[in-house]
N, C-alpha and C. Protein backbone atom coordinates (compact mmCIF):
# COMPACT_ATOMS: atom_id res chain seq x y z
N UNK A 1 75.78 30.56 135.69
CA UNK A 1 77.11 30.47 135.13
C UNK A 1 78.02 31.55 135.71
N UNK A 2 77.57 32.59 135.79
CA UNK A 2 78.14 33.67 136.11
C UNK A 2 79.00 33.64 137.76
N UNK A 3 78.12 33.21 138.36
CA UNK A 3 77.78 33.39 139.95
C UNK A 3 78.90 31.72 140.26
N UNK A 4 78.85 30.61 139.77
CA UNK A 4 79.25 30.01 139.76
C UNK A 4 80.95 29.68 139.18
N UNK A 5 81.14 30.70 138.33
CA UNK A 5 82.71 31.16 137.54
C UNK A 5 83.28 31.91 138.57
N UNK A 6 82.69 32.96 139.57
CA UNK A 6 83.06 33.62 140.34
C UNK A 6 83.07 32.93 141.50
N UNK A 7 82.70 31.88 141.43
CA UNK A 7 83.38 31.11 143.19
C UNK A 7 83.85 30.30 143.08
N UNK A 8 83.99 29.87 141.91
CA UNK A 8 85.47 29.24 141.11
C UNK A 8 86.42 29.91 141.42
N UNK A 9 86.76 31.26 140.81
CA UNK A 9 87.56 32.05 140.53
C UNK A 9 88.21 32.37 142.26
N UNK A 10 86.98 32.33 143.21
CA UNK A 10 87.54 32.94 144.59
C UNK A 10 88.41 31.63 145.06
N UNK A 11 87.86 30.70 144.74
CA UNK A 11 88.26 28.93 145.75
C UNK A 11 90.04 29.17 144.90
N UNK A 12 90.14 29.37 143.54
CA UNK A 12 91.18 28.77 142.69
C UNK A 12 92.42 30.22 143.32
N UNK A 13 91.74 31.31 143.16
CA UNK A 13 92.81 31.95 144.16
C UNK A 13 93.73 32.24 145.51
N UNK A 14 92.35 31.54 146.54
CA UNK A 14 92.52 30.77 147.53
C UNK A 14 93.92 30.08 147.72
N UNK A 15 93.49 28.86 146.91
CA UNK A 15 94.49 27.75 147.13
C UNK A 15 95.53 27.89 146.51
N UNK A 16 95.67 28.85 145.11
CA UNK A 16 96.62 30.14 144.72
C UNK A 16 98.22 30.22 145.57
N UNK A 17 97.28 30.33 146.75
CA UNK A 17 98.16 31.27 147.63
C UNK A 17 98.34 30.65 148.67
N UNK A 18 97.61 29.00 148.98
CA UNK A 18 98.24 28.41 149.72
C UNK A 18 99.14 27.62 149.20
N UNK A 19 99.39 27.02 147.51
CA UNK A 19 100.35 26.58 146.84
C UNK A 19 101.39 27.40 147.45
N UNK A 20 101.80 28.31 147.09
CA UNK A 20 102.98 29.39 147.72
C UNK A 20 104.05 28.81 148.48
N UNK A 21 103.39 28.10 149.25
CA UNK A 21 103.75 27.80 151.04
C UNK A 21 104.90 26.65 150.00
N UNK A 22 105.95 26.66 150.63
CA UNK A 22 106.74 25.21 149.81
C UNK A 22 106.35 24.13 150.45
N UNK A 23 106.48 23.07 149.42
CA UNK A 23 106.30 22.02 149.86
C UNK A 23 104.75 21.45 149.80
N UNK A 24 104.28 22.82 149.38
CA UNK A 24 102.55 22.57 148.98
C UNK A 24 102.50 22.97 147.20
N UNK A 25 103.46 22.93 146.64
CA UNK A 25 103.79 23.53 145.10
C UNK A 25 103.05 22.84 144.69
N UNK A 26 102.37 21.36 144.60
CA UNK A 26 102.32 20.36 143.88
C UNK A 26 100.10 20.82 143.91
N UNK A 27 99.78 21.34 144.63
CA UNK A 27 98.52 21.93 144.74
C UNK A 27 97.89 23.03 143.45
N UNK A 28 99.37 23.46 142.83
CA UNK A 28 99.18 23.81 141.45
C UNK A 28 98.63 22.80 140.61
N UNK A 29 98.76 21.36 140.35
CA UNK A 29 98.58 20.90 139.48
C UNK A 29 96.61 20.91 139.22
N UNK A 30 96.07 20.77 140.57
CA UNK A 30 95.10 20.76 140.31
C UNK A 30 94.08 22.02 140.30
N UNK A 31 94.69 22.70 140.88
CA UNK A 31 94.25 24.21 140.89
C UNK A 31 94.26 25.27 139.40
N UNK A 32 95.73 24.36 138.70
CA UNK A 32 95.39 25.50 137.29
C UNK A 32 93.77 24.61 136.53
N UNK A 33 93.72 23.38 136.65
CA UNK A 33 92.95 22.36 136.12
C UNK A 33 91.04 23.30 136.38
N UNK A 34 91.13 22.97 137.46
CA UNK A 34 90.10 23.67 138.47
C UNK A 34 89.82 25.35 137.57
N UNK A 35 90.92 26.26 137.66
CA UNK A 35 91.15 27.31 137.06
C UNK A 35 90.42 27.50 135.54
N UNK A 36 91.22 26.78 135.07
CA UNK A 36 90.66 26.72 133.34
C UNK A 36 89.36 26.28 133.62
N UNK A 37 88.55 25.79 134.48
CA UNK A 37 87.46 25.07 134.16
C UNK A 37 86.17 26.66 134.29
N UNK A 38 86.76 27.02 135.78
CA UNK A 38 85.77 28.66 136.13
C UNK A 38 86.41 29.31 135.31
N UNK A 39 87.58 29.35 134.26
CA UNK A 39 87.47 30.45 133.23
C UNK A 39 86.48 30.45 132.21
N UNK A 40 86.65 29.10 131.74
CA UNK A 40 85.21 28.70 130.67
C UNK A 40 83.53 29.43 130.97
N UNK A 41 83.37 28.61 132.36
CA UNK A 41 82.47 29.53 132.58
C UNK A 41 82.20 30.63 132.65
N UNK A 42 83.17 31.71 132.27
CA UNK A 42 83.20 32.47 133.24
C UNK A 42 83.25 33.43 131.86
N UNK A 43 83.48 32.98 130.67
CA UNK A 43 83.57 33.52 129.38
C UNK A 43 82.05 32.84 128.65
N UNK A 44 81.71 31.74 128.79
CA UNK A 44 80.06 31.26 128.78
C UNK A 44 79.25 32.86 129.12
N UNK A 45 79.56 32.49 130.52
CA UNK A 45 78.57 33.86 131.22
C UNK A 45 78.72 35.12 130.85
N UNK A 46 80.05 35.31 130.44
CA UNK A 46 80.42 37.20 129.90
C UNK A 46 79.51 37.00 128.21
N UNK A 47 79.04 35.82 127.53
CA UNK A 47 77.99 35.65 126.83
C UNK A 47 76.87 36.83 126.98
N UNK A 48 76.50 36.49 128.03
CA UNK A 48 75.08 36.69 128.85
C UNK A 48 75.33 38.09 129.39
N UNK A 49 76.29 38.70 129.13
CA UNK A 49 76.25 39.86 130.00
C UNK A 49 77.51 40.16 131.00
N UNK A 50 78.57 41.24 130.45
CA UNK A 50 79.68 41.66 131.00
C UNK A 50 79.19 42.34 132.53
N UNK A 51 79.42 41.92 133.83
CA UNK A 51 78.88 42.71 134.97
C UNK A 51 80.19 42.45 135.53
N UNK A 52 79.96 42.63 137.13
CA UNK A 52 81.24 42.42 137.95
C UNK A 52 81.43 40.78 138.16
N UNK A 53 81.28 40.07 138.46
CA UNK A 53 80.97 38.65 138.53
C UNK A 53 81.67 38.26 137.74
N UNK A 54 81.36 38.30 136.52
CA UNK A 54 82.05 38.09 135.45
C UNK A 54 84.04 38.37 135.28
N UNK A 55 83.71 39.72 135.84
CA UNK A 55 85.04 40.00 135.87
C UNK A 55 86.03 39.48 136.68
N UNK A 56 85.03 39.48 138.01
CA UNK A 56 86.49 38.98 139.07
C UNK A 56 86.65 37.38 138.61
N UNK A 57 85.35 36.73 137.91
CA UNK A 57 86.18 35.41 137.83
C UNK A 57 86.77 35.15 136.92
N UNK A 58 86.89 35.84 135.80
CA UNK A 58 88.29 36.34 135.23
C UNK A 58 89.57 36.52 135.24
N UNK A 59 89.52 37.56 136.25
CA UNK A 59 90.65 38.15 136.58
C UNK A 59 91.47 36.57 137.73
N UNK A 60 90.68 36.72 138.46
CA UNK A 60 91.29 35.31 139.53
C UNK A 60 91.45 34.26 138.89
N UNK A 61 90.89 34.15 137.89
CA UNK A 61 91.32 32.59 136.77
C UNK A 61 92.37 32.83 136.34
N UNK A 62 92.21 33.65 136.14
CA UNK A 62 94.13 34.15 134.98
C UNK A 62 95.19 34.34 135.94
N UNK A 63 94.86 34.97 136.92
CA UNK A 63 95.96 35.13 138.12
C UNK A 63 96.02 33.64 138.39
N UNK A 64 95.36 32.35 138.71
CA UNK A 64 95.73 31.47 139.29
C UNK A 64 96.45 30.50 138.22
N UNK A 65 95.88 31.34 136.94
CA UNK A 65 96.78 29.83 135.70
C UNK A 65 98.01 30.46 135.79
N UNK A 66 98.23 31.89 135.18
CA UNK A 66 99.58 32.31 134.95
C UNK A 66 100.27 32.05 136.22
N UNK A 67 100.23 32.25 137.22
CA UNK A 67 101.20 32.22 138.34
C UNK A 67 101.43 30.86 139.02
N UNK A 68 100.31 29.75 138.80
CA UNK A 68 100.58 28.64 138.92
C UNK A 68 101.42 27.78 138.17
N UNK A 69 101.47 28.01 136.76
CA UNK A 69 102.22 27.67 135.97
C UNK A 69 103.80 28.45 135.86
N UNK A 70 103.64 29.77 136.52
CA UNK A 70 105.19 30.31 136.96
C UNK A 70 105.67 29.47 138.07
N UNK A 71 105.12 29.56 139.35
CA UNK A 71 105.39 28.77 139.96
C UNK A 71 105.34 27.21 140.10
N UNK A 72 105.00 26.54 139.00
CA UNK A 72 105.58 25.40 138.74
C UNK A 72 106.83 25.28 138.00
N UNK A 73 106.94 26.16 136.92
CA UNK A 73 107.99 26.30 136.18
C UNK A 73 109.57 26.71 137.37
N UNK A 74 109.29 27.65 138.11
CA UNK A 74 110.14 28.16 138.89
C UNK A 74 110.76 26.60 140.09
N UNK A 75 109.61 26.08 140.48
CA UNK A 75 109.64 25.15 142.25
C UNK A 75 110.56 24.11 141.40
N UNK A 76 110.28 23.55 139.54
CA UNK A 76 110.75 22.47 139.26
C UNK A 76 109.62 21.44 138.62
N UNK A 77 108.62 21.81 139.04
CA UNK A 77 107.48 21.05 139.03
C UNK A 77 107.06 20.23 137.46
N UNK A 78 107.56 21.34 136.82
CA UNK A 78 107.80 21.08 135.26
C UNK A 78 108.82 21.11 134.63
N UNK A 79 109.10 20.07 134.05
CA UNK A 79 110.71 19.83 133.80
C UNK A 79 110.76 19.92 132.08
């Protein structure tokens, strides 16, 4: 769970930041989706034991919902 929330967390930041690019905005929709899914896990696994793993896929889940959802709010994407 752990190990698996955290390469969630790396892929969903990833594409994070290729949303960015305009005209690729619409890559949010499935990326916050994706996002919430390695957060779950990723709070499953902080169950089992708070380590680093845990954290970064945390931290990169939340960076990719909040800012995906800014930048949808911002591009238009959500009306």
């Amino acid at each position: 769970m752990q190990t698996a929330g955290m390469v969630i967390g790396i892929v969903v930041i990833c594409f994070f930041v290729l949303a960015l690019i305009p005209c690729l905005g619409m890559i949010n929709w499935i990326n916050i989706l994706v996002a919430i899914v390695g957060l779950v896990l990723n709070i499953v696994g902080a169950t089992k034991g708070m380590n680093g793993k845990v954290i970064v896929g945390l931290v990169f889940c939340s960076i990719a919902i909040i800012g995906g959802i800014l930048r949808l709010i911002i591009g238009g994407g959500i009306v």
